[in-house]
PDB file of N, CA and C in Angstrom:
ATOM      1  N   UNK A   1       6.401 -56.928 -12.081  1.00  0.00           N
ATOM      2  CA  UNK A   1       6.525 -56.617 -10.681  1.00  0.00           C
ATOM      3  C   UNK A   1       5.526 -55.500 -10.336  1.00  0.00           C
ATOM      4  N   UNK A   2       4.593 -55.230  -9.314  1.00  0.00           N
ATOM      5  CA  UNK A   2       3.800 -54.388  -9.296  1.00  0.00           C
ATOM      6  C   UNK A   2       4.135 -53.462  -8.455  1.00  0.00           C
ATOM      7  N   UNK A   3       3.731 -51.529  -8.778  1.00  0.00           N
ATOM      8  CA  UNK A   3       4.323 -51.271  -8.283  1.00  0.00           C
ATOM      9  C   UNK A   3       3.461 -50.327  -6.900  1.00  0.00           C
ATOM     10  N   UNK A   4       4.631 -50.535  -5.483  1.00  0.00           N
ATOM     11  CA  UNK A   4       3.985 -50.144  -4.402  1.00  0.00           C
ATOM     12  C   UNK A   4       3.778 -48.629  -4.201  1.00  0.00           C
ATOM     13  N   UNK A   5       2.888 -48.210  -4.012  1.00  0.00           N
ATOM     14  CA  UNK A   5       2.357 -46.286  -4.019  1.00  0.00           C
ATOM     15  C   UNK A   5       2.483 -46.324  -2.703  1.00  0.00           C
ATOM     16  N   UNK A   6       3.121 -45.098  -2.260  1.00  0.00           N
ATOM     17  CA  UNK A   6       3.368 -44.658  -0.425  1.00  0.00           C
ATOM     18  C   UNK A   6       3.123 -43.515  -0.664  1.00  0.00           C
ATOM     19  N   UNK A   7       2.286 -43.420   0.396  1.00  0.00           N
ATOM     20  CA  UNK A   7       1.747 -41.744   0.606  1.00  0.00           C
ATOM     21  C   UNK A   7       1.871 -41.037   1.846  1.00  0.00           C
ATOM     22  N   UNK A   8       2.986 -40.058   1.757  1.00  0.00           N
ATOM     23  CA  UNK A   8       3.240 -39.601   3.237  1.00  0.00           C
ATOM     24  C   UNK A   8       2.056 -38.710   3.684  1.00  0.00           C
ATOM     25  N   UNK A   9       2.137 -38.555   4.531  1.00  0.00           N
ATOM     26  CA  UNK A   9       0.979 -37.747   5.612  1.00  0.00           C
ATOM     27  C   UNK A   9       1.540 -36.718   5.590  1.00  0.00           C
ATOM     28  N   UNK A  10       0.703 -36.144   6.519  1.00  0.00           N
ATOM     29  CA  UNK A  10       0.844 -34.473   6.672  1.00  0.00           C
ATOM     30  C   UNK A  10       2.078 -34.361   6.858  1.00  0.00           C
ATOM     31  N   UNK A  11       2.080 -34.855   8.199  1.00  0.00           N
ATOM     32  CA  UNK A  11       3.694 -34.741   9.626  1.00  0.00           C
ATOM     33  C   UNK A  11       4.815 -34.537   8.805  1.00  0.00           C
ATOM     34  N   UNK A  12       5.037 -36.258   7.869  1.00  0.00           N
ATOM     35  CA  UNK A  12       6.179 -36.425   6.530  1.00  0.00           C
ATOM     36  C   UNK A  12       6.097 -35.459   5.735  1.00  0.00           C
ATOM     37  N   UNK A  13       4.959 -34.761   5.029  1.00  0.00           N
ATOM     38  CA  UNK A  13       5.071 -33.633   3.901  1.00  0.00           C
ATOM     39  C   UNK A  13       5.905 -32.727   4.738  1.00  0.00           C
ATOM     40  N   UNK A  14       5.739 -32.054   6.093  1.00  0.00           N
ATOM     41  CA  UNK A  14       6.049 -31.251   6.898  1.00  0.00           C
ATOM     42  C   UNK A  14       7.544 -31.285   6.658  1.00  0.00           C
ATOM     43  N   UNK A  15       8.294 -32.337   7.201  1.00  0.00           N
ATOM     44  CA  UNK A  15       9.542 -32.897   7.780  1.00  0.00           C
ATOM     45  C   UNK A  15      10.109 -32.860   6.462  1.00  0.00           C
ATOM     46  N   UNK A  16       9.711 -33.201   5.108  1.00  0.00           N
ATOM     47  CA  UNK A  16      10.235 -33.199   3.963  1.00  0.00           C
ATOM     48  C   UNK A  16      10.480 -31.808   3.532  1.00  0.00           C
ATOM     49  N   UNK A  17       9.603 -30.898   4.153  1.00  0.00           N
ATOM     50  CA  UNK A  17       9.625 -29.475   3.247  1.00  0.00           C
ATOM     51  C   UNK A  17      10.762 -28.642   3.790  1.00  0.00           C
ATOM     52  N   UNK A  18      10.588 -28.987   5.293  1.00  0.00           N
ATOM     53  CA  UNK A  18      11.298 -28.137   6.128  1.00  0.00           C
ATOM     54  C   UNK A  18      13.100 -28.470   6.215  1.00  0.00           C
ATOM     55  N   UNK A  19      13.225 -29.762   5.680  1.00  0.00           N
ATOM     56  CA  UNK A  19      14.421 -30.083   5.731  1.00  0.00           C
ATOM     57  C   UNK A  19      14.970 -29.701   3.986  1.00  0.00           C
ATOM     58  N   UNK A  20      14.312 -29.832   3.168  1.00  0.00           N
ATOM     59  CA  UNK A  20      14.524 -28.876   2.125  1.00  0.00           C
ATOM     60  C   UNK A  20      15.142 -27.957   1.959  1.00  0.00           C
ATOM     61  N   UNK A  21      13.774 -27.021   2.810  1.00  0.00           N
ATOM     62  CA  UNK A  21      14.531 -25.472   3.289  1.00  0.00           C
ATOM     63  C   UNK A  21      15.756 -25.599   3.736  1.00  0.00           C
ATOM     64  N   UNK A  22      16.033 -26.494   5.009  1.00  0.00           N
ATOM     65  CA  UNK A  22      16.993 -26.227   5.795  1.00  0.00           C
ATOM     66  C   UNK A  22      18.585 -26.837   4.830  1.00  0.00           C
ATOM     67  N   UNK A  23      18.411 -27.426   3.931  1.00  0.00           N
ATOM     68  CA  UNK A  23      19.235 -28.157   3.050  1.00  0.00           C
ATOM     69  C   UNK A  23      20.013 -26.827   2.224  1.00  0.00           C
ATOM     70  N   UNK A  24      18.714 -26.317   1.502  1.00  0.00           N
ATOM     71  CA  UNK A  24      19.256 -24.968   0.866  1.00  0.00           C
ATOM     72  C   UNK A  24      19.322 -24.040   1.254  1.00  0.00           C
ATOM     73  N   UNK A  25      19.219 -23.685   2.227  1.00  0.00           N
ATOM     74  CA  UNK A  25      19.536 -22.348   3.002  1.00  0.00           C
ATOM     75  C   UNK A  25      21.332 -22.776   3.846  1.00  0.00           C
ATOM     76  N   UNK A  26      21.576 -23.841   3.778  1.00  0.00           N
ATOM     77  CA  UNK A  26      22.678 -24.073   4.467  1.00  0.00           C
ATOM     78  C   UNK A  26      24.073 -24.283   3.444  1.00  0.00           C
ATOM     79  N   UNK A  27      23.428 -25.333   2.086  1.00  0.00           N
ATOM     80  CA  UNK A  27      24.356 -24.916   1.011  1.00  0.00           C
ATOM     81  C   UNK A  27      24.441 -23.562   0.546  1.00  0.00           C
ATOM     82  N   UNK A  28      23.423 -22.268   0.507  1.00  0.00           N
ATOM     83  CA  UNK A  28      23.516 -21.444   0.009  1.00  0.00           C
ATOM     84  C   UNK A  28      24.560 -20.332   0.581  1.00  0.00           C
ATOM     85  N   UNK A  29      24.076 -20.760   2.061  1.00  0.00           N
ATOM     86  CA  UNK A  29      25.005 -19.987   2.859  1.00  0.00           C
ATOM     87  C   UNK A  29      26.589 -20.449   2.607  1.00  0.00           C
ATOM     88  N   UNK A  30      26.726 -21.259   2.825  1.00  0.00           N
ATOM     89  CA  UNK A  30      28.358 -21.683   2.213  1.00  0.00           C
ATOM     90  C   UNK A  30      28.891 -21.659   1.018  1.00  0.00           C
ATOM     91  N   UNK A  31      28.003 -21.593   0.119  1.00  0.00           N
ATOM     92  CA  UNK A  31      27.996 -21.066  -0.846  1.00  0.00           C
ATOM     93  C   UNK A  31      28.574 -19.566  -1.050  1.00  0.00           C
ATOM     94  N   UNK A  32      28.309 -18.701  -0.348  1.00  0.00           N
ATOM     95  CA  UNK A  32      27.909 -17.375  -0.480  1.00  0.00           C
ATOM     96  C   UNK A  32      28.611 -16.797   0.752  1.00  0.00           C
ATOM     97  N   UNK A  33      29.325 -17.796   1.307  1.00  0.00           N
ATOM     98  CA  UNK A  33      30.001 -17.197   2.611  1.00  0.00           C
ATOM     99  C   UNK A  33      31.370 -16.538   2.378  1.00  0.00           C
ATOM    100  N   UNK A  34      32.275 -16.243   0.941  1.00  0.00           N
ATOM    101  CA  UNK A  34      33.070 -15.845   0.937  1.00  0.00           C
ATOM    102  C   UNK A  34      33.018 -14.726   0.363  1.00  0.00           C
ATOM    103  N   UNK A  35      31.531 -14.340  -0.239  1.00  0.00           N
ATOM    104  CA  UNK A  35      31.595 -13.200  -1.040  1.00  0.00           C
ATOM    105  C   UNK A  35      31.228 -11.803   0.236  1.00  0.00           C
ATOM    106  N   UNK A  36      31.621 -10.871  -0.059  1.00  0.00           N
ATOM    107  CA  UNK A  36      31.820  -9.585   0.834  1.00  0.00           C
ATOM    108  C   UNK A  36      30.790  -8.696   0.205  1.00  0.00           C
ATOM    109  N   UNK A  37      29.984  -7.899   1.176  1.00  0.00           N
ATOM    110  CA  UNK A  37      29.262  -6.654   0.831  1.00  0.00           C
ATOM    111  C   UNK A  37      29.275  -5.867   2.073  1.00  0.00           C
ATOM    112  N   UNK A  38      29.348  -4.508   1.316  1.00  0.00           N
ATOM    113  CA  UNK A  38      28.750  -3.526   2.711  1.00  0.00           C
ATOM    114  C   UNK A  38      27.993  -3.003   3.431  1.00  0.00           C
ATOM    115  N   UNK A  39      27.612  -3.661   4.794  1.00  0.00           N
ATOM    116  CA  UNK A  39      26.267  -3.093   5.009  1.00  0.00           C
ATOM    117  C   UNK A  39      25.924  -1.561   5.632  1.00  0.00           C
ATOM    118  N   UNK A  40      27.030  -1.027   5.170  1.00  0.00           N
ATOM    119  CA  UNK A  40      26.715   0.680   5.859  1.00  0.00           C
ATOM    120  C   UNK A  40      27.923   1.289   6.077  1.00  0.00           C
ATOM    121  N   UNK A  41      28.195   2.081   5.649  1.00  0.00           N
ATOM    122  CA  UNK A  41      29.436   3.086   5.278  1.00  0.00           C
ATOM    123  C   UNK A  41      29.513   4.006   6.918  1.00  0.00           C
ATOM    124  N   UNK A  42      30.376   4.257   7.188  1.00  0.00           N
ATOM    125  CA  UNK A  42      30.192   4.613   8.951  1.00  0.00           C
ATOM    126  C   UNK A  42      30.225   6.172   8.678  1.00  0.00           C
ATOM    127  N   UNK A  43      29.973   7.211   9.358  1.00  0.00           N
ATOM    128  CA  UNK A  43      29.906   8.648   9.327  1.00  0.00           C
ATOM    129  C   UNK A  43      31.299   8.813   9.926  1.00  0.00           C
ATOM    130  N   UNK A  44      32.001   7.713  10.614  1.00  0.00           N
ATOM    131  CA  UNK A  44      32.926   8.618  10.950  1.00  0.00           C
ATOM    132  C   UNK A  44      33.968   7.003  11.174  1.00  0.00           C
ATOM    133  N   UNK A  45      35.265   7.729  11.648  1.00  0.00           N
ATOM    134  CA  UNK A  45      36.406   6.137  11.457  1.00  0.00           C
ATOM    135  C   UNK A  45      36.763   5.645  12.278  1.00  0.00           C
ATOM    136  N   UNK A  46      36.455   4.254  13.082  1.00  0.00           N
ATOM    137  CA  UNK A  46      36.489   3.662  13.687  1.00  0.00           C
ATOM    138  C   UNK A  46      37.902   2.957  14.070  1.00  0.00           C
ATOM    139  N   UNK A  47      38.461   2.908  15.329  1.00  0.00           N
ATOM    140  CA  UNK A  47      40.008   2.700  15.276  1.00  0.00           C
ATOM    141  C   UNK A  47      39.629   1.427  16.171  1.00  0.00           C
ATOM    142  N   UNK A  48      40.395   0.327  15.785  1.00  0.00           N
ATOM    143  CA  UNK A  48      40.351  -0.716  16.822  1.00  0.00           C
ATOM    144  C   UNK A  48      41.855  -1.360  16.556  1.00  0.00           C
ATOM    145  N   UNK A  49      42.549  -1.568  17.704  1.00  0.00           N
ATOM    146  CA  UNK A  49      43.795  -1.928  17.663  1.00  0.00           C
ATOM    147  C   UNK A  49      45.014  -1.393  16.599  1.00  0.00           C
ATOM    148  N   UNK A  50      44.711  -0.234  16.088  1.00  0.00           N
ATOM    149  CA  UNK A  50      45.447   0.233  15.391  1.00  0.00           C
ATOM    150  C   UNK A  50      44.870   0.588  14.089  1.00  0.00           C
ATOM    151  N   UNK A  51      44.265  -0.327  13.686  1.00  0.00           N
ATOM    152  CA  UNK A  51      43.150  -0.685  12.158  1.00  0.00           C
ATOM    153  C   UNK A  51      42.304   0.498  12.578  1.00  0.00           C
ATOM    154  N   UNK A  52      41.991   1.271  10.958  1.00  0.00           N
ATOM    155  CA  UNK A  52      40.980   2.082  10.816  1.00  0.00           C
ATOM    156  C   UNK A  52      39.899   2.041   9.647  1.00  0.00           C
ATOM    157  N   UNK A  53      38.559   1.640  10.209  1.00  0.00           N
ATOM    158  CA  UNK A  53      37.671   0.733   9.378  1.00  0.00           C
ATOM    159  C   UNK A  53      36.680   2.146   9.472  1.00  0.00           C
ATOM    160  N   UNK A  54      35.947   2.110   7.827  1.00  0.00           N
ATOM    161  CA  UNK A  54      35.141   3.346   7.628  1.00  0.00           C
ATOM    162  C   UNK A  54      33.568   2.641   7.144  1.00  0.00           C
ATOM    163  N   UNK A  55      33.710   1.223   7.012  1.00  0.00           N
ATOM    164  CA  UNK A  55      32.719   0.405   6.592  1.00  0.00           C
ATOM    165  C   UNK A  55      32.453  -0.517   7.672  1.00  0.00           C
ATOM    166  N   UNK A  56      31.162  -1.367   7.514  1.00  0.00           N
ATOM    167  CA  UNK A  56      30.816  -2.720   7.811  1.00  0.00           C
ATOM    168  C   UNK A  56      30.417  -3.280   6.820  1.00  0.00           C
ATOM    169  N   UNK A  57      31.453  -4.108   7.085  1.00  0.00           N
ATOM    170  CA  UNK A  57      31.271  -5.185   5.805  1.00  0.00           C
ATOM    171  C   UNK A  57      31.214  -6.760   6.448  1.00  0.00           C
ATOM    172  N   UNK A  58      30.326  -7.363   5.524  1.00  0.00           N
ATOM    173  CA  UNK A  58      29.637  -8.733   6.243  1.00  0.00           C
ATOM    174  C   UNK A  58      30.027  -9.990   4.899  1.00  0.00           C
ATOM    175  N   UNK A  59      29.607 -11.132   5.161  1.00  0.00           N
ATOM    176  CA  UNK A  59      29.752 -12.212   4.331  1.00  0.00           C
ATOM    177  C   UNK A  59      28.018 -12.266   4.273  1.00  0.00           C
ATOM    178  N   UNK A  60      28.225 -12.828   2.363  1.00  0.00           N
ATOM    179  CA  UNK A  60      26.684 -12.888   2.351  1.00  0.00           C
ATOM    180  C   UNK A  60      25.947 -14.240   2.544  1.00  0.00           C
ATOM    181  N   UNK A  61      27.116 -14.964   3.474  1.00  0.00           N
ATOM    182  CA  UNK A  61      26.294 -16.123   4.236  1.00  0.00           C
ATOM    183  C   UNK A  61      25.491 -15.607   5.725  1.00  0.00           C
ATOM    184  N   UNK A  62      25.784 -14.786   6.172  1.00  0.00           N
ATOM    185  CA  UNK A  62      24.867 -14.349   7.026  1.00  0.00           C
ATOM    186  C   UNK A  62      23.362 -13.934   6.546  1.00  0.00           C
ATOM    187  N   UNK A  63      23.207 -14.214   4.936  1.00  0.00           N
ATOM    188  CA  UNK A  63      21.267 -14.006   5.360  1.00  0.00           C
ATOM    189  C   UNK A  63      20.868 -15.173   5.148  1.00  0.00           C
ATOM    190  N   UNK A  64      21.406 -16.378   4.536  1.00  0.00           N
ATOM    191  CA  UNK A  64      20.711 -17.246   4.242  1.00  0.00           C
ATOM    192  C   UNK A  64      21.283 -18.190   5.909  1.00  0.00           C
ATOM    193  N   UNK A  65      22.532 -18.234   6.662  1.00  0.00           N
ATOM    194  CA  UNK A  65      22.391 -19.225   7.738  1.00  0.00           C
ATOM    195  C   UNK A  65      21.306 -19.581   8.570  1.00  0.00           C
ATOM    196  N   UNK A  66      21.093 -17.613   9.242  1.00  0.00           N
ATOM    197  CA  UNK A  66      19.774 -17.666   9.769  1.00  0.00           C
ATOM    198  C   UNK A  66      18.861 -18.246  10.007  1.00  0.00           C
ATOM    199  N   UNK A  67      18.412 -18.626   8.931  1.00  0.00           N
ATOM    200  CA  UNK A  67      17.269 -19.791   8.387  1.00  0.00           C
ATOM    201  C   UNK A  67      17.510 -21.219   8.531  1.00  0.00           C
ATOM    202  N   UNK A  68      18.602 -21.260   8.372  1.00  0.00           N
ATOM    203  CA  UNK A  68      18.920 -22.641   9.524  1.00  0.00           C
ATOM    204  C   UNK A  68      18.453 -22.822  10.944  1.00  0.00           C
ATOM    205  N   UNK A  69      19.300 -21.867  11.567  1.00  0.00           N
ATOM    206  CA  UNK A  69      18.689 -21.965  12.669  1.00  0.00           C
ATOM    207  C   UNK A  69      17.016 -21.634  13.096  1.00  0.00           C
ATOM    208  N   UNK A  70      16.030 -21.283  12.193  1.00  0.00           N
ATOM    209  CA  UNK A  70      14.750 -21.390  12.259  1.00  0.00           C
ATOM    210  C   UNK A  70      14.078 -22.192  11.999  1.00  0.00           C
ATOM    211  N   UNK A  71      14.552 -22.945  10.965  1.00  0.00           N
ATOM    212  CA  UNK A  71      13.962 -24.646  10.841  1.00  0.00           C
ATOM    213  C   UNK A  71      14.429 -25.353  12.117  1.00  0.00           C
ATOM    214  N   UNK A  72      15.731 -25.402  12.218  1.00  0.00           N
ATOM    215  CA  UNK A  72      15.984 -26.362  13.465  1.00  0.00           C
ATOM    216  C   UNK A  72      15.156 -26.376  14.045  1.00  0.00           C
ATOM    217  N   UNK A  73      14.652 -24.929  14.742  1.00  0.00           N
ATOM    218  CA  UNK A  73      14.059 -25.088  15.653  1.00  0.00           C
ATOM    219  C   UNK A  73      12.584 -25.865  15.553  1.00  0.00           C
ATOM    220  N   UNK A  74      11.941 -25.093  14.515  1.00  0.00           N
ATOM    221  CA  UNK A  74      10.483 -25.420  13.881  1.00  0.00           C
ATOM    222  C   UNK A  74      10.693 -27.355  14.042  1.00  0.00           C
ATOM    223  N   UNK A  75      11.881 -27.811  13.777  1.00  0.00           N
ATOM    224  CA  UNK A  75      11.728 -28.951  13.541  1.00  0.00           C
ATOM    225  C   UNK A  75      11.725 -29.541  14.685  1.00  0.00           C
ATOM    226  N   UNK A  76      12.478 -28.906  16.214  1.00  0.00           N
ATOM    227  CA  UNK A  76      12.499 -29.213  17.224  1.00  0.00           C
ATOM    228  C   UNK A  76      11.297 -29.645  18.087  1.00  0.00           C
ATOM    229  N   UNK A  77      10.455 -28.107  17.680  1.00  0.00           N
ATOM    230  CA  UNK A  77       9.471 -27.952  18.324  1.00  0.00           C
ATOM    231  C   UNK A  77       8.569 -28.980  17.899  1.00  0.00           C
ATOM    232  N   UNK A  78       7.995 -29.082  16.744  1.00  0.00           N
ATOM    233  CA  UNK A  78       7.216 -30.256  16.182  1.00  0.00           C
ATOM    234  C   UNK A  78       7.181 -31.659  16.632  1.00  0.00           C
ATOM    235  N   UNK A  79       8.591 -31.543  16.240  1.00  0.00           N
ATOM    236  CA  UNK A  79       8.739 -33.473  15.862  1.00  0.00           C
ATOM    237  C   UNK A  79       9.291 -33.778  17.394  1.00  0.00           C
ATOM    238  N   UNK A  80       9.963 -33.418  18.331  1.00  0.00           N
ATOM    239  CA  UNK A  80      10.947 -33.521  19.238  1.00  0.00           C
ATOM    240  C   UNK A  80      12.023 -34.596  19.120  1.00  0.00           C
ATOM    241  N   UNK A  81      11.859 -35.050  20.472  1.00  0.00           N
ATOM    242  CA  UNK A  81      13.208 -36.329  20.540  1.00  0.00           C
ATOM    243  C   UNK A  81      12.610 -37.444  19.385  1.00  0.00           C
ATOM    244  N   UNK A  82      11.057 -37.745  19.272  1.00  0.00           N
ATOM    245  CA  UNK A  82      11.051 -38.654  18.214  1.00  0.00           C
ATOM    246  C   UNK A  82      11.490 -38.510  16.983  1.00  0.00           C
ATOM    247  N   UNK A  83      11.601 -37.277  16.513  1.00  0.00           N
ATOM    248  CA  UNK A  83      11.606 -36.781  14.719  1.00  0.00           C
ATOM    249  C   UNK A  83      13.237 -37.325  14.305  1.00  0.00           C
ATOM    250  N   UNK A  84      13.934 -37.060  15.728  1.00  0.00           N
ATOM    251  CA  UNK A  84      15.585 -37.123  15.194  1.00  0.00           C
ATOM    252  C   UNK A  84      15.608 -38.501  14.898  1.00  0.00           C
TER     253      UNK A  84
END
């Protein structure tokens, strides 16, 4: 059986790379969305509804989601209504 060679173009290398990214930056984030760090210890104690919080503390899916939403867009802008 012989076999057929396909060679994507630029556009496809593009659309392949970027959805990559956007693949692992989105498992990573869910990945990583339950673990806790602090991003800054407060100088002083913050009262909200009773609760008294001396930290900010974040999930470390907030650095990799981001990047979701920057491919989207990249991919928006590029490809538009045809790419989807």
């Amino acid at each position: 059986m012989p076999q057929i060679h396909y060679t994507l173009t630029r556009p496809q290398k593009l659309f392949v790379v970027c959805t990559a990214i956007f693949l692992t930056a989105l498992v990573v984030a869910e990945a990583t969305a339950s673990k806790l760090f602090t991003v800054i210890e407060l100088p002083f104690t913050l009262s909200i509804l009773g609760q008294d919080f001396n930290e900010v503390v974040m999930t470390a899916g907030v650095i990799a989601f981001p990047v979701t939403f920057i491919i989207t867009d990249l991919l928006n802008e590029y490809y538009g209504k045809s790419g989807i």
